[in-house]
Protein backbone atom coordinates (compact mmCIF):
# COMPACT_ATOMS: atom_id res chain seq x y z
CA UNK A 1 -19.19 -13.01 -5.83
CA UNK A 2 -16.12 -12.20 -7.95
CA UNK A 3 -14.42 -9.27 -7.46
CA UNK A 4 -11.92 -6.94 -9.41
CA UNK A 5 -9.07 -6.58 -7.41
CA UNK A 6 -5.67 -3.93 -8.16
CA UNK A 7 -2.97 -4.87 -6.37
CA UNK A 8 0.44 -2.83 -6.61
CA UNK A 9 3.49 -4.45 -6.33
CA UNK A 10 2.48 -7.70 -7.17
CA UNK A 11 5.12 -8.77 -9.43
CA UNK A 12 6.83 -10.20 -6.12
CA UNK A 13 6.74 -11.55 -2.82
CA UNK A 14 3.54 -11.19 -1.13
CA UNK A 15 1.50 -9.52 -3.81
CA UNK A 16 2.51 -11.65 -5.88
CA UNK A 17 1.36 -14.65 -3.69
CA UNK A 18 -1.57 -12.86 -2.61
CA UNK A 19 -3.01 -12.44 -6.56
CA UNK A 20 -2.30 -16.12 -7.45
CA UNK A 21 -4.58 -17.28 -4.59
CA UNK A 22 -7.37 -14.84 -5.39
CA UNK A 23 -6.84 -15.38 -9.23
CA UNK A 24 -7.83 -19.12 -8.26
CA UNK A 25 -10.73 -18.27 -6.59
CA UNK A 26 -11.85 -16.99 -9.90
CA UNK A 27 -11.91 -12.61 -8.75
CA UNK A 28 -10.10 -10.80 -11.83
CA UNK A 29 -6.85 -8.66 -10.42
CA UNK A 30 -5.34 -6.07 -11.99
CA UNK A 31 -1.93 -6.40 -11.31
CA UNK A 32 0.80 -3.23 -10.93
CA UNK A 33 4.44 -3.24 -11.14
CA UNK A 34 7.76 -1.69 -12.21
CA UNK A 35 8.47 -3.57 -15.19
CA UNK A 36 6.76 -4.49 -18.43
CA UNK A 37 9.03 -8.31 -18.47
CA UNK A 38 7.89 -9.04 -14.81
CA UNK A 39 4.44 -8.13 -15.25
CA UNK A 40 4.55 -10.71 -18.40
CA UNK A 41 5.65 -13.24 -16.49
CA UNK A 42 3.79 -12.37 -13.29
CA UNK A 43 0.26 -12.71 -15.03
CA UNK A 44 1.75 -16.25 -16.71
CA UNK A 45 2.15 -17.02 -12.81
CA UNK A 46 -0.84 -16.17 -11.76
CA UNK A 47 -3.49 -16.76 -14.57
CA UNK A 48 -7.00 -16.29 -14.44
CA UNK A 49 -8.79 -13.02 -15.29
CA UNK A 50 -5.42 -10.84 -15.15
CA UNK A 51 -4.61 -7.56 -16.67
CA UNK A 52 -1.28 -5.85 -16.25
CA UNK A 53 -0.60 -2.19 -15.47
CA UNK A 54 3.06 -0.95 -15.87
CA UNK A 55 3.91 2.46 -13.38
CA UNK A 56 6.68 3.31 -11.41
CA UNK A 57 5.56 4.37 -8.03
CA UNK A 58 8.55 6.89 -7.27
CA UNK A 59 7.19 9.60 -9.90
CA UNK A 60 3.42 10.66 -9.09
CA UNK A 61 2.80 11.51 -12.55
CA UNK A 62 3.34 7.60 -13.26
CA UNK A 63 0.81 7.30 -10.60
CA UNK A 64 -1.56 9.79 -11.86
CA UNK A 65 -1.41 7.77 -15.35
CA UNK A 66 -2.11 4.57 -13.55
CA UNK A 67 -5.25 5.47 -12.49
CA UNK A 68 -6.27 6.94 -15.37
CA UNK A 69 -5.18 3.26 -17.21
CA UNK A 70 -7.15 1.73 -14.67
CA UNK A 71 -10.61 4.09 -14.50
CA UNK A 72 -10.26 3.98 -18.93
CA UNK A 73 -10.97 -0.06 -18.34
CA UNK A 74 -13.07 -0.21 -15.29
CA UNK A 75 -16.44 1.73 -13.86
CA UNK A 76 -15.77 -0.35 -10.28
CA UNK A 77 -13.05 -1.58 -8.47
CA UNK A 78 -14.35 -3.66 -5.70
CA UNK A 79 -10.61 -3.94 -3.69
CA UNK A 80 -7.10 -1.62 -3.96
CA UNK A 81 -4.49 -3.48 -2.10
CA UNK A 82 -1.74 -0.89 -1.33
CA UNK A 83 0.95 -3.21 -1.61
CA UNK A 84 4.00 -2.03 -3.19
CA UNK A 85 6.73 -0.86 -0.51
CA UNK A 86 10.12 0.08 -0.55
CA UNK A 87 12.96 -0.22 2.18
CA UNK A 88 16.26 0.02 0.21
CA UNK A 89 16.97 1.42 -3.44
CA UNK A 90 20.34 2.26 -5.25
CA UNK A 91 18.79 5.84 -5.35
CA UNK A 92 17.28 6.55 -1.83
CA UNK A 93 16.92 10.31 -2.57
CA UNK A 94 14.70 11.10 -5.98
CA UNK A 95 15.69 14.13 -8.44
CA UNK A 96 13.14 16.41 -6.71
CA UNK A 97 14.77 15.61 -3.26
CA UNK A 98 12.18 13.67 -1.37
CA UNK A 99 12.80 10.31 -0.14
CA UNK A 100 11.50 7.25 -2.38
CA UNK A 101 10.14 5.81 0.91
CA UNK A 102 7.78 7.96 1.61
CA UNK A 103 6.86 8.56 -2.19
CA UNK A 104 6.22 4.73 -2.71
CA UNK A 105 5.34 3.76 0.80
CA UNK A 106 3.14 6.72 1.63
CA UNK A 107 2.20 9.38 -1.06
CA UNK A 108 1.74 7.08 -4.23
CA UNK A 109 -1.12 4.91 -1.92
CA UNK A 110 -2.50 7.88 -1.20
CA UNK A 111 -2.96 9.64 -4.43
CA UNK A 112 -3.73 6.10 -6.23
CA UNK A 113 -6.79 5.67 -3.26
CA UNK A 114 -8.06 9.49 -4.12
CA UNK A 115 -8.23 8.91 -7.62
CA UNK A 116 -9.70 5.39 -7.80
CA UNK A 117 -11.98 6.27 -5.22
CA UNK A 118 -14.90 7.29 -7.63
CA UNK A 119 -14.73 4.02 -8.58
CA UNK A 120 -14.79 1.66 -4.93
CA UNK A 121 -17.85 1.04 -3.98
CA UNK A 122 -19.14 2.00 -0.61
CA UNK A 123 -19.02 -1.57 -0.16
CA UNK A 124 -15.39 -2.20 -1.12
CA UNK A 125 -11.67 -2.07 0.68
CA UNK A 126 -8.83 -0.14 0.89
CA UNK A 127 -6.32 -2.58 2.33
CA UNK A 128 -2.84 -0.30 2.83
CA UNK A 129 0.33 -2.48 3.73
CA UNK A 130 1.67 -1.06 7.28
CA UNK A 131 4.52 -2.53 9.28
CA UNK A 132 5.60 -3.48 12.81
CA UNK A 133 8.55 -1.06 12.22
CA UNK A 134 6.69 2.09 12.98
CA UNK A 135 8.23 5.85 14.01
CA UNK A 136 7.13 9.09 14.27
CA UNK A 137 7.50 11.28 11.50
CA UNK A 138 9.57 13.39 10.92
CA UNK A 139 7.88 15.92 8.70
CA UNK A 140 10.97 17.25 7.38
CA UNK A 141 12.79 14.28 6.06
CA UNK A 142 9.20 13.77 4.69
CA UNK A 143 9.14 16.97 2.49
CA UNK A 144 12.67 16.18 1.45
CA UNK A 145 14.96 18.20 3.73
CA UNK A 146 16.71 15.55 6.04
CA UNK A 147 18.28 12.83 5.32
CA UNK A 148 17.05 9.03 7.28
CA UNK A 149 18.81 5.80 7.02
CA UNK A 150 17.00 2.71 5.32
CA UNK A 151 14.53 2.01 8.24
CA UNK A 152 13.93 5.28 9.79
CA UNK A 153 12.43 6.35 6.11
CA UNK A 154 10.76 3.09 6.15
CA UNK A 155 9.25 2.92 9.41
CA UNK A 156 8.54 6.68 9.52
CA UNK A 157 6.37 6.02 5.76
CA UNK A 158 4.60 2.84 7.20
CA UNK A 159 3.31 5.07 10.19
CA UNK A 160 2.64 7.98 7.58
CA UNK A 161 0.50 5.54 5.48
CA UNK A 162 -1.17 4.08 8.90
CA UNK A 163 -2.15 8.22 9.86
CA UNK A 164 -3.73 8.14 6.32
CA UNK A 165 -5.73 5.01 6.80
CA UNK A 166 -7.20 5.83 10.07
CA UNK A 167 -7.82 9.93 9.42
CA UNK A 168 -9.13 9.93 5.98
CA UNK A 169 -11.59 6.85 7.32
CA UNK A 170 -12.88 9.07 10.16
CA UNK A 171 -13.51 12.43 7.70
CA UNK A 172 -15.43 10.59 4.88
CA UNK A 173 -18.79 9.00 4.84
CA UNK A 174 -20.02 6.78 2.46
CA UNK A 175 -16.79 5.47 1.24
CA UNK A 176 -15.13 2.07 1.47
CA UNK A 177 -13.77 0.34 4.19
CA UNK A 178 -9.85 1.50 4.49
CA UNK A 179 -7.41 -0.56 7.10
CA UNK A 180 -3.58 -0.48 7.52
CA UNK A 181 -2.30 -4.24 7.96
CA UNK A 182 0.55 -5.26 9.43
CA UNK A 183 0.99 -8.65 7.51
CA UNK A 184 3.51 -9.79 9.44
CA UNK A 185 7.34 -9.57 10.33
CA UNK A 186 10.09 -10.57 8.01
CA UNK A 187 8.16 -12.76 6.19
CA UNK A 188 10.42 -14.06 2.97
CA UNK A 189 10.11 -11.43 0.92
CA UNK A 190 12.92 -10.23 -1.16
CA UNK A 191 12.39 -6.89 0.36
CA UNK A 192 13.68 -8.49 4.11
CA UNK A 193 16.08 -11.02 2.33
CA UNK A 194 17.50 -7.74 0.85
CA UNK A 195 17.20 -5.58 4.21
CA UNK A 196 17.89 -7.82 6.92
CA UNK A 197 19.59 -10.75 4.90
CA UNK A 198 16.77 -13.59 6.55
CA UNK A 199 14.89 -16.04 4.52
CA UNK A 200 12.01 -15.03 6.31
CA UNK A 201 8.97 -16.48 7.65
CA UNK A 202 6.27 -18.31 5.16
CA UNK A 203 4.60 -15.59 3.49
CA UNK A 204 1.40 -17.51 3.00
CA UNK A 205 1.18 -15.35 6.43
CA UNK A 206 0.83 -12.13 4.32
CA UNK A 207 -1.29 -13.17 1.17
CA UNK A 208 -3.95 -14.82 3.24
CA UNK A 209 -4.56 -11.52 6.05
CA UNK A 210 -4.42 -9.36 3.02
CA UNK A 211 -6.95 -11.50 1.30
CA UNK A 212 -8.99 -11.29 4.67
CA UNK A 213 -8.97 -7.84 4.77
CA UNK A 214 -9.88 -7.55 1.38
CA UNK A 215 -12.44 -9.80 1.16
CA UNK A 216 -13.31 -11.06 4.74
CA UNK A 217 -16.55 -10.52 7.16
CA UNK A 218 -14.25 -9.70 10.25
CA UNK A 219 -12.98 -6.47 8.28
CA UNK A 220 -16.10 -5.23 7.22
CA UNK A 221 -16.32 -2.46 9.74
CA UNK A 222 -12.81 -1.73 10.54
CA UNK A 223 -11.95 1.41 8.45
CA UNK A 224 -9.20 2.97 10.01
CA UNK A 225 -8.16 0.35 12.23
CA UNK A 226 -5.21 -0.92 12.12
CA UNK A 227 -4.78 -4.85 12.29
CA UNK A 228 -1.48 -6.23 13.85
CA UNK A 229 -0.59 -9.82 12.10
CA UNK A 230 1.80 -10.60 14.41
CA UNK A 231 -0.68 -10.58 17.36
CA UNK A 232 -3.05 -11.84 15.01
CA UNK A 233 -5.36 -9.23 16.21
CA UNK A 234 -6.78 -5.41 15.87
CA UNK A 235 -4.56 -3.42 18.02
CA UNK A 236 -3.21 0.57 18.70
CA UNK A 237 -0.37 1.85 15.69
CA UNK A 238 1.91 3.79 16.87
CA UNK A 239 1.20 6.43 19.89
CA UNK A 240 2.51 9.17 17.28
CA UNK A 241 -0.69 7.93 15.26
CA UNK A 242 -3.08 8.11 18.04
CA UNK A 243 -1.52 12.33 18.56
CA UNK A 244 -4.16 14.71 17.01
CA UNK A 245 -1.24 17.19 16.22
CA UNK A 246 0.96 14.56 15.01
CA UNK A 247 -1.67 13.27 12.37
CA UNK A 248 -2.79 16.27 11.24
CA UNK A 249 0.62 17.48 10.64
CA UNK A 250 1.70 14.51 8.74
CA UNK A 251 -1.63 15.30 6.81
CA UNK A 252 -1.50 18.53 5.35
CA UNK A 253 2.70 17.94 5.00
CA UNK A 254 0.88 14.80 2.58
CA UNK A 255 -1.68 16.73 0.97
CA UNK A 256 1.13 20.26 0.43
CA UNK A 257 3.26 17.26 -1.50
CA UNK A 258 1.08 15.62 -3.71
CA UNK A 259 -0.46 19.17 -4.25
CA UNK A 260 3.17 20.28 -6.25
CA UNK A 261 2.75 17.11 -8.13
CA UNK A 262 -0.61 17.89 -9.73
C-alpha cells in the first residue's frame, strides 16, 4: 500500500535519509524544510513521488501556513514524521522571547499534528522525534522567561514533545497512532557534528526505526509510548513524563503558547 508521508526537516540528516528510502519503496513524501534551494535539491536526492513545502518552524504562523499548503493538496495524510529539531542556532532566543528549542522541537509538532489531524486517518502515525537527552521542564524557560544553555533547552523540548505524545494519545479516541522515538544517540547528523563535534554513528539507525514506526506492525498499538532506539526497545521517558502534575503543567503552559499565536 503506498502511503503519503510529510516529513519536516528532511532536507538533512536523518529525514533526509529516511524520505529517500521510503521514496524507493514507491510511498509519495511531502517533504518540509527551511529553504526553497535545499528543498530543490533535496527532492533531486530523493526522487519519486515528492512535493516540497518551504516553512520555517521558529514562527507558528509559518507553521499555520504549512498546513494549510499541505490540507489545499491533500484530503489524507497517511504518516507526519515530526522530524525537524533544533539544538544550536546563531539566534537561540526569538523576537517574541521564547526559546527556538522549544518552538521547533516542541510547539511547531504540536500545532502541525492538530491541524493535519483532520486529515490522518484513524489508521495512520504520528511519529514525533524524542531524544535520550531528556529533562524536566522548566515551564518558565518554556514560556520565554529564563534563559537555558544549548542542551538544557534541548533536552527539556524533547521531554516536552514526549509529554505531548503520550497525553494527547491517552485523551483522544479514534485518532492515529502517535509515538515519541528516540532514534538513536549521536548518530551523524549535522545537528551532533555541530553540537558535540562527533561524526556520529550510521544514521541508517534513525531512517529505518522512523520508517518502522511509521509504517511497521510492531507500532501499530503503541500511541503514546515511547520507543528507546538505543535499547532497541519500548521503554519509560523520563520520570518527569510519567508525573501527572508535571505533564499537565507542561500541557496547558503548551496549549496558553500556541493559543497567543493563533
Amino acid at each position: 500500500m503506498t502511503k503519503t508521508i510529510l516529513i519536516t526537516g528532511s532536507t538533512d540528516g536523518i529525514g533526509l535519509l529516511t524520505a529517500k528510502k521510503l521514496a524507493a519503496d514507491g510511498h509519495k513524501v511531502l517533504l518540509h524544510g527551511r529553504s526553497a534551494s535545499k528543498l530543490e535539491s533535496a527532492a533531486a536526492a530523493v526522487g519519486g513521488d515528492v512535493e516540497t513545502y518551504a516553512a520555517d518552524l521558529s514562527d507558528l504562523s509559518a507553521v499555520r501556513k504549512l498546513a494549510e499548503n499541505v490540507r489545499a493538496k491533500h484530503h489524507k495524510l497517511d504518516v507526519l514524521i515530526n522530524n525537524a529539531g533544533v539544538l544550536k542556532a546563531p539566534q537561540a532566543v526569538l523576537e517574541n522571547g521564547q526559546d527556538i528549542r522549544f518552538v521547533v522541537n516542541t510547539l511547531a509538532p504540536y500545532l502541525l499534528t492538530e491541524l493535519l489531524l483532520p486529515i490522518i486517518p484513524a489508521d495512520g502515525r504520528v511519529v514525533n522525534l524524542s531524544s535520550a537527552a531528556q529533562a524536566p521542564v522548566n515551564l518558565k524557560a518554556m514560556q520565554g522567561n529564563v534563559p537555558l544553555a544549548d542542551i538544557e533547552a534541548y533536552a527539556q523540548s524533547k521531554l516536552a514533545i514526549t509529554i505531548w505524545t503520550r497525553e494527547w494519545s491517552k485523551s483522544l479516541s479514534n485518532v492515529p497512532v502517535m509515538v515519541a522515538v528516540n532514534p538513536g544517540s549521536l548518530l551523524a547528523s549535522k545537528m551532533v557534528k555541530e553540537g558535540f563535534g562527533l561524526a556520529g554513528n550510521d544514521m541508517n539507525i534513525g531512517a529505518d526505526i522512523l520508517i518502522d514506526a511509521a509504517l511497521g506492525a510492531r507500532f501499530a498499538d503503541a500511541s503514546g509510548a515511547y520507543f528507546d532506539n538505543d535499547s532497541g526497545a519500548f521503554a519509560d521517558p523520563h520520570a518527569a513524563a510519567l508525573d501527572e502534575n508535571h505533564a499537565a503543567d507542561v500541557m496547558s503552559t503548551i496549549k496558553d503558547l500556541i493559543s497567543q499565536t493563533g
